[in-house]
PDB file of N, CA and C in Angstrom:
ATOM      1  N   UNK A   1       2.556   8.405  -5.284  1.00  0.00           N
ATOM      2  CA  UNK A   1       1.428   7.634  -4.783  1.00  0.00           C
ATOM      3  C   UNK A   1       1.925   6.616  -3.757  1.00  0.00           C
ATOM      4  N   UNK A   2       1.674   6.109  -2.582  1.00  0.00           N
ATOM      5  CA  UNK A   2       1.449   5.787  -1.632  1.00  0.00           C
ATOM      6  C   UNK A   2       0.765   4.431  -2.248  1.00  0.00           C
ATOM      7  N   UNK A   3       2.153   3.231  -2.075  1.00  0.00           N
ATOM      8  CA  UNK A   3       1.833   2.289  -2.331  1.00  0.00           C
ATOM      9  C   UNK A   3       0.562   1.154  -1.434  1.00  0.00           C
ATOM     10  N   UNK A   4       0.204   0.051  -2.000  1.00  0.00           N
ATOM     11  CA  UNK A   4      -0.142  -0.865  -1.042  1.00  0.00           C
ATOM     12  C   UNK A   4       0.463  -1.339   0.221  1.00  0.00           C
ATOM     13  N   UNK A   5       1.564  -1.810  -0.035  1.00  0.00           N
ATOM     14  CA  UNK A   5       2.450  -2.343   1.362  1.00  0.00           C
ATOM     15  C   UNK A   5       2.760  -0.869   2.383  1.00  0.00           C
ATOM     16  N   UNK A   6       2.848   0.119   1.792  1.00  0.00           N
ATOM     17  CA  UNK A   6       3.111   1.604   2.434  1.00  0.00           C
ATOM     18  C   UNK A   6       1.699   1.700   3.385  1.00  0.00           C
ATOM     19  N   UNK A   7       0.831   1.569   2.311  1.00  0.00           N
ATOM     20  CA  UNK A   7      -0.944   2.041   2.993  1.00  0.00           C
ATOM     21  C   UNK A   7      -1.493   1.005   4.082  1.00  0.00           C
ATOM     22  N   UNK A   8      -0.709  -0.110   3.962  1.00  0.00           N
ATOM     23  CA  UNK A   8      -1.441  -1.349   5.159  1.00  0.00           C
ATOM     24  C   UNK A   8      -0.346  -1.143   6.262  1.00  0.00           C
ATOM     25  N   UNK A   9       1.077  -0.727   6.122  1.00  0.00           N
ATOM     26  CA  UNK A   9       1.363  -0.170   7.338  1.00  0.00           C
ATOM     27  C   UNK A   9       1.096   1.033   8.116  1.00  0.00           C
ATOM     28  N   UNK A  10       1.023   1.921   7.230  1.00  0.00           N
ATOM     29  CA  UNK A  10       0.130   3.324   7.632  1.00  0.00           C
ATOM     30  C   UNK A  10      -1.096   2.739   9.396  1.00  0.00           C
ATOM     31  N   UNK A  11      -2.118   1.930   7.904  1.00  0.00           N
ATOM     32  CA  UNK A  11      -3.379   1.874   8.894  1.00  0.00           C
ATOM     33  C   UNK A  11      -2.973   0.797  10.209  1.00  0.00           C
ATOM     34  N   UNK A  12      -1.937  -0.350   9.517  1.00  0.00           N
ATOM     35  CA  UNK A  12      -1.950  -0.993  11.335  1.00  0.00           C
ATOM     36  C   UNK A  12      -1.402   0.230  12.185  1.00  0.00           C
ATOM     37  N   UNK A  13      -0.352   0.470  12.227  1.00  0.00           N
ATOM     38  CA  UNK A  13       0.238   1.350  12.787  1.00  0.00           C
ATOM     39  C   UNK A  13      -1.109   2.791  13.298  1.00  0.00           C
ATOM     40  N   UNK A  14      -1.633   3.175  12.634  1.00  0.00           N
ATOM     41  CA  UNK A  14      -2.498   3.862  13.279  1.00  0.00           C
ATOM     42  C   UNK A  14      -3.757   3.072  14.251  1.00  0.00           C
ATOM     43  N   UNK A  15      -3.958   2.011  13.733  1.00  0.00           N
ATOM     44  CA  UNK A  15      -5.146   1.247  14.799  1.00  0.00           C
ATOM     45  C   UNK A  15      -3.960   0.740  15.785  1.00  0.00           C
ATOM     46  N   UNK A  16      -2.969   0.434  15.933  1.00  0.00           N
ATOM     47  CA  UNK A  16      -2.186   0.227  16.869  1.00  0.00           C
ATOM     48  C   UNK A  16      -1.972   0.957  18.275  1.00  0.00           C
ATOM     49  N   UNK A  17      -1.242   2.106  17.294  1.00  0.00           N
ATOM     50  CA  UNK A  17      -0.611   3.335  18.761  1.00  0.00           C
ATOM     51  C   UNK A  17      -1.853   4.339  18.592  1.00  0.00           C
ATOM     52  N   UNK A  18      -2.268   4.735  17.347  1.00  0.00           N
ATOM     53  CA  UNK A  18      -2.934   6.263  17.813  1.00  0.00           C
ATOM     54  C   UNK A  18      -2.221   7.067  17.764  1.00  0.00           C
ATOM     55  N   UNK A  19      -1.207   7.140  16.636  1.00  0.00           N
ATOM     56  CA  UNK A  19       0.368   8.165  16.746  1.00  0.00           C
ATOM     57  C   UNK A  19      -0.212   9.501  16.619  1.00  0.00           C
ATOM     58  N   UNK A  20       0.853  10.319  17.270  1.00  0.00           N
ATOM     59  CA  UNK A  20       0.602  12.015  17.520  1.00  0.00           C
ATOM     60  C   UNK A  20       1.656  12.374  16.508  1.00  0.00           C
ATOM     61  N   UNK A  21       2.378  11.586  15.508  1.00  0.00           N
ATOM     62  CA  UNK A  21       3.100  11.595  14.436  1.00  0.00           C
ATOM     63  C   UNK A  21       3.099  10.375  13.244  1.00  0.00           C
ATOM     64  N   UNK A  22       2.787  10.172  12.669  1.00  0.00           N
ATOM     65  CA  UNK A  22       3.516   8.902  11.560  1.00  0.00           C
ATOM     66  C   UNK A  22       3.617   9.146  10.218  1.00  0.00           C
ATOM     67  N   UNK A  23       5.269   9.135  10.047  1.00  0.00           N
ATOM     68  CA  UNK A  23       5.409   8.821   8.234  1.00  0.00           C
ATOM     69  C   UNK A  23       5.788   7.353   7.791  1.00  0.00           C
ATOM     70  N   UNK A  24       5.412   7.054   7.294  1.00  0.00           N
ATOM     71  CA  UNK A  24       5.965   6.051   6.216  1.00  0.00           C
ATOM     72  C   UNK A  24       6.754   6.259   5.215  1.00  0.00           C
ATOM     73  N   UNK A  25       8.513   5.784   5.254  1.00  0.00           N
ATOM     74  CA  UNK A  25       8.679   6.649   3.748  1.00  0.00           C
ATOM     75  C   UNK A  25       9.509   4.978   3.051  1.00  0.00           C
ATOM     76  N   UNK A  26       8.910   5.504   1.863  1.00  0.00           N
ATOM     77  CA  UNK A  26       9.490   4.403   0.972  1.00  0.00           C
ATOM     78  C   UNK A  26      10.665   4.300   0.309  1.00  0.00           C
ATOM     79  N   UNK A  27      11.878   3.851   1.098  1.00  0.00           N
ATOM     80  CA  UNK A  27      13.295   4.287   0.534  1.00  0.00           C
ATOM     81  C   UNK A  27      13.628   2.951  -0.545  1.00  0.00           C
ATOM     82  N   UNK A  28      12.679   2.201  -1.282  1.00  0.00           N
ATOM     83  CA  UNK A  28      12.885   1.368  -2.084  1.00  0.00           C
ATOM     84  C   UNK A  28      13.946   1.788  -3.005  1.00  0.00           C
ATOM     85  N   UNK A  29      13.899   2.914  -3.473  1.00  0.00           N
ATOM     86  CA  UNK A  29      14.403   3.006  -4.997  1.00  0.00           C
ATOM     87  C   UNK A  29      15.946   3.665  -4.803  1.00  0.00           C
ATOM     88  N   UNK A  30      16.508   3.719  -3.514  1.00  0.00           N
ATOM     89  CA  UNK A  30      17.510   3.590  -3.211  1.00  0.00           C
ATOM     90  C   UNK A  30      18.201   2.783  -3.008  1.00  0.00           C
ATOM     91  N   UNK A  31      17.756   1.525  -2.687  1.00  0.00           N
ATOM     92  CA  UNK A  31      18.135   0.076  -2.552  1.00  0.00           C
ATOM     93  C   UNK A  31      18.240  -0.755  -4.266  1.00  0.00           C
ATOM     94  N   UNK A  32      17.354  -0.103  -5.104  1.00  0.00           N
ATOM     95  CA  UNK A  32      17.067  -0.916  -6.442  1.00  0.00           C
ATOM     96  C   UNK A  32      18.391  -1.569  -6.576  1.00  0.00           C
ATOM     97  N   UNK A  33      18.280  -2.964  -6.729  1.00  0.00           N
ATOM     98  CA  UNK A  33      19.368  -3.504  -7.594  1.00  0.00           C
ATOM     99  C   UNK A  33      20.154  -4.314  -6.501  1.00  0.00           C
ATOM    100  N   UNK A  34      20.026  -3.639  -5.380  1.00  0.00           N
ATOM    101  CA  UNK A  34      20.745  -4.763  -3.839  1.00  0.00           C
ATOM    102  C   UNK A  34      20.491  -5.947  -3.636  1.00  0.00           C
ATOM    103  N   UNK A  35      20.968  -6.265  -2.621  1.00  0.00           N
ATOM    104  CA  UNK A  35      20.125  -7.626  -2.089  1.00  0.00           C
ATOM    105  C   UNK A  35      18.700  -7.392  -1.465  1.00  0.00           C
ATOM    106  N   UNK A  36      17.804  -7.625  -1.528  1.00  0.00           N
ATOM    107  CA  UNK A  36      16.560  -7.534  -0.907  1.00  0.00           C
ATOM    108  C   UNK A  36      15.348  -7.090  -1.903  1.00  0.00           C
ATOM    109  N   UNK A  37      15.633  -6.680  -2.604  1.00  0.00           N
ATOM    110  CA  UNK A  37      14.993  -5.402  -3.679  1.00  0.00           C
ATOM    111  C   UNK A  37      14.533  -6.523  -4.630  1.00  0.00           C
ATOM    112  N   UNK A  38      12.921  -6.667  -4.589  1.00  0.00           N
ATOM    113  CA  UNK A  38      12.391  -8.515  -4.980  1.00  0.00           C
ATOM    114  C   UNK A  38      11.937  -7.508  -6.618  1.00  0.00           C
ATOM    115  N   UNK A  39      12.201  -5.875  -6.943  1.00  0.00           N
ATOM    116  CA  UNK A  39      11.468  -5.080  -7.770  1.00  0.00           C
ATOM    117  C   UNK A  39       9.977  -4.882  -7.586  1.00  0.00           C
ATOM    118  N   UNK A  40       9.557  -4.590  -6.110  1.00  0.00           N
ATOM    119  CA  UNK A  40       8.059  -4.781  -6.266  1.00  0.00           C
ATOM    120  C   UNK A  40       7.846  -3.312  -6.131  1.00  0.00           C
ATOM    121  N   UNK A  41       8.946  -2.777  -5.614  1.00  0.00           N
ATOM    122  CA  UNK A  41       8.822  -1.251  -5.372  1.00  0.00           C
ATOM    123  C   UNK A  41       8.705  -0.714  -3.798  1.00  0.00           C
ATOM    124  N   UNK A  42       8.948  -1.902  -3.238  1.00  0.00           N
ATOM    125  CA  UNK A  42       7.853  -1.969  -2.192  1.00  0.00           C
ATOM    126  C   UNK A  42       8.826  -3.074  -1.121  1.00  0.00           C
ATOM    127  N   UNK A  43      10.212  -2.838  -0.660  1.00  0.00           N
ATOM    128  CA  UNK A  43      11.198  -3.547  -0.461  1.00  0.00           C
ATOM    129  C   UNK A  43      11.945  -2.993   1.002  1.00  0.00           C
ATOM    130  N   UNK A  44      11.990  -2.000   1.662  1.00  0.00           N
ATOM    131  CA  UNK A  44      12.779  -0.867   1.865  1.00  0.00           C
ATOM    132  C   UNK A  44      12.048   0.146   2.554  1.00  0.00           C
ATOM    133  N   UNK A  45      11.513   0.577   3.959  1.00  0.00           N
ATOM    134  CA  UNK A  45      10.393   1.523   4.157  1.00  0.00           C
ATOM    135  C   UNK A  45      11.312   2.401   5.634  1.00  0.00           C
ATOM    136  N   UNK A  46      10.842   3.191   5.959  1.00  0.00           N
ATOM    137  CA  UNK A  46      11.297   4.056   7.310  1.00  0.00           C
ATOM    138  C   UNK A  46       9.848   4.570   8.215  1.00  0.00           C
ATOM    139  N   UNK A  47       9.671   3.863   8.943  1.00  0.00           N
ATOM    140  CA  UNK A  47       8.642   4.424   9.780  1.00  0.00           C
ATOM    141  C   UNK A  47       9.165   5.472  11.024  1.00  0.00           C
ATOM    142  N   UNK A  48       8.624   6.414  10.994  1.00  0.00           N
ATOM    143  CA  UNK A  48       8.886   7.519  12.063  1.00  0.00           C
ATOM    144  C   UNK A  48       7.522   7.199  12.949  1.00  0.00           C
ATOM    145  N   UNK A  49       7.761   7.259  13.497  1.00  0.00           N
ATOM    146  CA  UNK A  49       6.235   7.041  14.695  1.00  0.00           C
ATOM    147  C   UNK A  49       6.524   8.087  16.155  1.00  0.00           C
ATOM    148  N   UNK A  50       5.724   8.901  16.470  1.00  0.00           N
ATOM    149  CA  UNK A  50       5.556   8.877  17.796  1.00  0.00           C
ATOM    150  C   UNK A  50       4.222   8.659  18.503  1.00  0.00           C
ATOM    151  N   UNK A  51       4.113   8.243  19.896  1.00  0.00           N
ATOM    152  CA  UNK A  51       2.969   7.581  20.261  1.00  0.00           C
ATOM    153  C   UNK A  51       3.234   7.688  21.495  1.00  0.00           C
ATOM    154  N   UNK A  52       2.258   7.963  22.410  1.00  0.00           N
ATOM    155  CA  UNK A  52       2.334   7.885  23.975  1.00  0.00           C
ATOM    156  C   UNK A  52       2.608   6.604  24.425  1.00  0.00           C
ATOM    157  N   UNK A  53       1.851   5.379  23.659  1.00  0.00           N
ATOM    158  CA  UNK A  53       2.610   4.179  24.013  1.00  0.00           C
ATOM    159  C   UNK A  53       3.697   3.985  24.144  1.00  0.00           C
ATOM    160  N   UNK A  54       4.694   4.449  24.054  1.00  0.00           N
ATOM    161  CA  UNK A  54       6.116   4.338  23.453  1.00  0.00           C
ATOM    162  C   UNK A  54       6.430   4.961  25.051  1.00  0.00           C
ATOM    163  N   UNK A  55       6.043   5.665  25.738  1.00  0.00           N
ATOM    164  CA  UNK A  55       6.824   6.239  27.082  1.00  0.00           C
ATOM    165  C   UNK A  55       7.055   5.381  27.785  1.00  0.00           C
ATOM    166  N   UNK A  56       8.075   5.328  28.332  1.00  0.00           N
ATOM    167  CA  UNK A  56       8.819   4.794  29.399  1.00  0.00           C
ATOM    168  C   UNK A  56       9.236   3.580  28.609  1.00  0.00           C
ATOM    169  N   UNK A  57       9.321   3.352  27.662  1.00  0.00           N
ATOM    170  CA  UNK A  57       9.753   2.324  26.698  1.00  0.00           C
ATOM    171  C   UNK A  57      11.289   2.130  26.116  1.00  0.00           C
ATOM    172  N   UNK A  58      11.950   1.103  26.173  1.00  0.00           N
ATOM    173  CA  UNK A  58      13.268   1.291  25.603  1.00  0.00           C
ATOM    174  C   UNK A  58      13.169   1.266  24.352  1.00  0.00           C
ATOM    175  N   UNK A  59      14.041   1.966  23.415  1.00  0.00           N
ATOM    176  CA  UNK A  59      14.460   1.707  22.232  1.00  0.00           C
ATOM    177  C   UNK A  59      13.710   0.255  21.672  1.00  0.00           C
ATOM    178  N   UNK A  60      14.775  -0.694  22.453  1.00  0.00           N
ATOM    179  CA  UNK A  60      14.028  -2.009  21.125  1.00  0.00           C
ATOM    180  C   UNK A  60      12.846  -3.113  22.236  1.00  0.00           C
ATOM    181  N   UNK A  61      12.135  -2.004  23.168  1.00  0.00           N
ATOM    182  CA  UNK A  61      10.739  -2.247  23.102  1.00  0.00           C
ATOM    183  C   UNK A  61       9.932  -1.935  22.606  1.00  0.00           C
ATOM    184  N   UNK A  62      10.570  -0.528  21.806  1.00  0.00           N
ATOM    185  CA  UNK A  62       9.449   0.251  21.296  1.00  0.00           C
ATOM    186  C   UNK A  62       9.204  -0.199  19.775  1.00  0.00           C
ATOM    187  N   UNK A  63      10.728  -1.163  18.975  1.00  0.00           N
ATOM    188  CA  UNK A  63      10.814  -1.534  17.987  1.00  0.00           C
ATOM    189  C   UNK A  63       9.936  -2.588  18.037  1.00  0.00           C
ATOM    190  N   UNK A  64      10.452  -3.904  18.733  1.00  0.00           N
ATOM    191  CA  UNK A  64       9.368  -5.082  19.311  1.00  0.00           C
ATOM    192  C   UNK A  64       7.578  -4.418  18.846  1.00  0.00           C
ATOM    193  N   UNK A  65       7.614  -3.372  20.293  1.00  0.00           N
ATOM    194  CA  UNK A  65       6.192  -3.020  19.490  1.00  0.00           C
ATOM    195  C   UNK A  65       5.185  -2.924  18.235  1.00  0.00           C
ATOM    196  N   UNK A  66       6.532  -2.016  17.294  1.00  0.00           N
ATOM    197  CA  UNK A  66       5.989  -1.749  16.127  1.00  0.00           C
ATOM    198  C   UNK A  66       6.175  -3.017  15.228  1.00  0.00           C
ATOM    199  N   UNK A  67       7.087  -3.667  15.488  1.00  0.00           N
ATOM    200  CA  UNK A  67       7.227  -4.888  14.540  1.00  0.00           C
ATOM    201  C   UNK A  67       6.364  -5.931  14.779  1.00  0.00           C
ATOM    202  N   UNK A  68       5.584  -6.126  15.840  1.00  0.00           N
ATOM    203  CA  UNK A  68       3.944  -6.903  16.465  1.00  0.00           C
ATOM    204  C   UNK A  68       3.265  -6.333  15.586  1.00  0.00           C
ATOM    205  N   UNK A  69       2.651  -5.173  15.602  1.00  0.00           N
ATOM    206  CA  UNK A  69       2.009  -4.494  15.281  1.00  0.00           C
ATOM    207  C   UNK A  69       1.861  -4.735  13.534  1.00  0.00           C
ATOM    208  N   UNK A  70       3.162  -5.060  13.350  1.00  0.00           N
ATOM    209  CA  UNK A  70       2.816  -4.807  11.407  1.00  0.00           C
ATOM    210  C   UNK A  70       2.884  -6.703  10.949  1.00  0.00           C
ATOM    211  N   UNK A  71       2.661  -7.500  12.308  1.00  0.00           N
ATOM    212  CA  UNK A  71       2.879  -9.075  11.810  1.00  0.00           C
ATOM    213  C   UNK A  71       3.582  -9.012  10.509  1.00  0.00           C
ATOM    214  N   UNK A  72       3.054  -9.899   9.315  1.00  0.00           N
ATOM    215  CA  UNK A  72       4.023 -10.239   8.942  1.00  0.00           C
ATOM    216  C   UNK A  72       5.051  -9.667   7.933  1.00  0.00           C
ATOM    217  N   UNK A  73       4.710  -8.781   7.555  1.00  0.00           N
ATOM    218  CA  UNK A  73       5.009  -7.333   6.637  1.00  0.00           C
ATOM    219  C   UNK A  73       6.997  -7.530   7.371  1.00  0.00           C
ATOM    220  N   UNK A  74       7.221  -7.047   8.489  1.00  0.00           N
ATOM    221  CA  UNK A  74       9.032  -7.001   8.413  1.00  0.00           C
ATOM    222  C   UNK A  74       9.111  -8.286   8.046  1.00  0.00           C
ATOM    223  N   UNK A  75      10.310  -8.791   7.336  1.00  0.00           N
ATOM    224  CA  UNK A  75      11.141  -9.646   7.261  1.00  0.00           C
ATOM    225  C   UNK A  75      10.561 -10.742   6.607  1.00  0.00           C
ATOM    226  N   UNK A  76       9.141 -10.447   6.100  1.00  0.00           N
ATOM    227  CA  UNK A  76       8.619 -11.506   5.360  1.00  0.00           C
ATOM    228  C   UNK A  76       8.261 -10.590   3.972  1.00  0.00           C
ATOM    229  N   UNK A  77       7.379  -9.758   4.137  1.00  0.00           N
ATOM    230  CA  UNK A  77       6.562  -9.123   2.798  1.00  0.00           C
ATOM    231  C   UNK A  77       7.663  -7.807   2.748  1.00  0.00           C
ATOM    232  N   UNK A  78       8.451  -7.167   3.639  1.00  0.00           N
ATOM    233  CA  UNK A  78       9.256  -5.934   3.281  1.00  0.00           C
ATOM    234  C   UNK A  78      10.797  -6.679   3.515  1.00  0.00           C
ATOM    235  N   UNK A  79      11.644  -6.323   3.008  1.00  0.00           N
ATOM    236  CA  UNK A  79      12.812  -6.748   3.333  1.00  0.00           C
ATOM    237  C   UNK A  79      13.655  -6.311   4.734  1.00  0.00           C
ATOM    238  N   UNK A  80      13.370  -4.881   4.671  1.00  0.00           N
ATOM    239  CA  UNK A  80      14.203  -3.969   5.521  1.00  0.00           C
ATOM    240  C   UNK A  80      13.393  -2.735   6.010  1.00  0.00           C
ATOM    241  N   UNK A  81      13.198  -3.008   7.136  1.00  0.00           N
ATOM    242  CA  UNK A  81      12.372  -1.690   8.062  1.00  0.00           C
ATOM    243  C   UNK A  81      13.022  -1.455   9.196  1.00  0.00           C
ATOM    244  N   UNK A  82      13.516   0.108   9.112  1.00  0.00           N
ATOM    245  CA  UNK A  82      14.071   1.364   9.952  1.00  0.00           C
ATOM    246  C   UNK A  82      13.168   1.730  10.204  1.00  0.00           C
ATOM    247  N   UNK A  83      13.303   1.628  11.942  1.00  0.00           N
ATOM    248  CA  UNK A  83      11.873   2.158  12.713  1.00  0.00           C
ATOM    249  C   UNK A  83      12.728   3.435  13.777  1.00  0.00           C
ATOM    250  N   UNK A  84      12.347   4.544  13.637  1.00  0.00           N
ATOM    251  CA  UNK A  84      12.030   5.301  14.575  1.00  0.00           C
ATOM    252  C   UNK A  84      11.212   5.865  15.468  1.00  0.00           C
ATOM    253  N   UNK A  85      10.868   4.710  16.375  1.00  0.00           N
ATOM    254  CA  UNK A  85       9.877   5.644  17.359  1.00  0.00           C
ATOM    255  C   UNK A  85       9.904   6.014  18.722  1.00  0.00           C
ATOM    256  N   UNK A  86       9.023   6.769  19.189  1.00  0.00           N
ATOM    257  CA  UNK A  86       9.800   8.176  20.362  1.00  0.00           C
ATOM    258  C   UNK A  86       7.787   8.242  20.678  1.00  0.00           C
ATOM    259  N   UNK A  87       7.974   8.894  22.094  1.00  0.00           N
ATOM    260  CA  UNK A  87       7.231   8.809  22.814  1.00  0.00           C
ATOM    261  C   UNK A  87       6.876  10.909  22.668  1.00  0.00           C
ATOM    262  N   UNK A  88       5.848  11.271  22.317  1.00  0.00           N
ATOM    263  CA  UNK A  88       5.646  12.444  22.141  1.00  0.00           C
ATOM    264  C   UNK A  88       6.354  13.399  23.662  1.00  0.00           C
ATOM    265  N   UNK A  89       7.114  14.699  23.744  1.00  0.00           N
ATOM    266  CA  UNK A  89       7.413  15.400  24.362  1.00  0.00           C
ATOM    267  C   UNK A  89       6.403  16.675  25.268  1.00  0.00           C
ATOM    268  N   UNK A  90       6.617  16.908  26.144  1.00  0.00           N
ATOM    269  CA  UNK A  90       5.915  17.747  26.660  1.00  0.00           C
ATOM    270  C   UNK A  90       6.023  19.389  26.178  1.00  0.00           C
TER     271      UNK A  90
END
Protein backbone atom coordinates (compact mmCIF):
# COMPACT_ATOMS: atom_id res chain seq x y z
CA UNK A 1 0.00 0.00 0.00
CA UNK A 2 1.13 3.31 -1.06
CA UNK A 3 1.71 5.33 1.85
CA UNK A 4 0.57 8.99 2.75
CA UNK A 5 3.89 10.85 2.34
CA UNK A 6 4.36 8.44 -1.00
CA UNK A 7 0.60 9.59 -2.25
CA UNK A 8 1.14 13.56 -1.62
CA UNK A 9 4.29 13.28 -3.63
CA UNK A 10 2.79 11.24 -6.35
CA UNK A 11 -0.02 14.06 -6.77
CA UNK A 12 2.37 17.28 -6.44
CA UNK A 13 4.58 15.86 -8.77
CA UNK A 14 1.82 15.08 -11.18
CA UNK A 15 0.04 18.68 -10.89
CA UNK A 16 3.57 19.89 -11.32
CA UNK A 17 5.23 18.36 -14.58
CA UNK A 18 2.41 16.27 -16.16
CA UNK A 19 5.03 13.30 -16.21
CA UNK A 20 5.02 10.89 -19.33
CA UNK A 21 6.57 8.59 -16.46
CA UNK A 22 6.47 8.66 -12.50
CA UNK A 23 7.34 6.13 -9.76
CA UNK A 24 7.62 6.75 -6.36
CA UNK A 25 9.43 4.03 -4.59
CA UNK A 26 9.68 3.73 -0.95
CA UNK A 27 13.20 2.49 -0.04
CA UNK A 28 12.41 3.11 3.77
CA UNK A 29 12.83 -0.32 5.00
CA UNK A 30 16.23 -0.49 3.72
CA UNK A 31 17.42 2.32 5.68
CA UNK A 32 15.42 0.92 9.04
CA UNK A 33 17.59 1.47 11.93
CA UNK A 34 20.11 4.35 10.22
CA UNK A 35 20.35 7.70 10.77
CA UNK A 36 17.29 9.35 9.37
CA UNK A 37 14.76 6.50 9.75
CA UNK A 38 12.28 8.69 12.44
CA UNK A 39 10.21 4.69 12.05
CA UNK A 40 7.35 6.35 10.29
CA UNK A 41 7.92 4.11 7.38
CA UNK A 42 7.98 6.88 5.41
CA UNK A 43 11.84 8.19 5.65
CA UNK A 44 13.69 7.24 2.37
CA UNK A 45 11.79 7.57 -1.22
CA UNK A 46 13.24 7.43 -5.10
CA UNK A 47 11.37 9.42 -7.51
CA UNK A 48 11.88 8.51 -11.22
CA UNK A 49 10.16 11.23 -13.17
CA UNK A 50 10.18 12.00 -16.76
CA UNK A 51 8.57 15.20 -18.04
CA UNK A 52 8.98 17.46 -21.04
CA UNK A 53 9.69 20.12 -18.54
CA UNK A 54 12.85 18.69 -17.77
CA UNK A 55 14.33 19.36 -21.60
CA UNK A 56 17.05 21.31 -22.05
CA UNK A 57 17.47 21.18 -18.30
CA UNK A 58 20.62 20.29 -16.34
CA UNK A 59 20.75 17.56 -13.99
CA UNK A 60 20.47 19.71 -10.75
CA UNK A 61 17.92 22.02 -12.48
CA UNK A 62 15.89 19.42 -13.01
CA UNK A 63 16.46 18.30 -9.21
CA UNK A 64 15.88 22.12 -8.00
CA UNK A 65 12.66 21.59 -9.94
CA UNK A 66 11.37 18.63 -8.36
CA UNK A 67 12.47 19.60 -4.93
CA UNK A 68 10.12 23.18 -5.43
CA UNK A 69 7.66 21.21 -6.44
CA UNK A 70 7.37 18.81 -3.29
CA UNK A 71 8.05 22.17 -0.72
CA UNK A 72 8.46 20.92 2.31
CA UNK A 73 8.40 17.08 2.18
CA UNK A 74 12.70 16.84 1.20
CA UNK A 75 14.69 17.48 4.10
CA UNK A 76 11.97 18.35 6.39
CA UNK A 77 9.01 15.58 6.39
CA UNK A 78 11.33 12.80 4.26
CA UNK A 79 14.83 12.45 5.25
CA UNK A 80 16.44 11.39 1.97
CA UNK A 81 15.15 11.81 -1.66
CA UNK A 82 16.95 10.28 -4.85
CA UNK A 83 15.54 12.02 -7.70
CA UNK A 84 15.85 10.83 -11.14
CA UNK A 85 14.55 12.90 -13.69
CA UNK A 86 15.03 12.94 -17.59
CA UNK A 87 13.20 14.71 -20.15
CA UNK A 88 11.08 12.06 -22.31
CA UNK A 89 13.04 10.79 -25.67
CA UNK A 90 11.99 10.92 -29.12
Amino acid sequence: MTGTVASEIEQLLREAFSPTRLEVINDSAKHHGHSGDDGSGESHFTVVIEATAFADKSRLERQRMVNRALGDIPGQRVHALAIQASAPTA
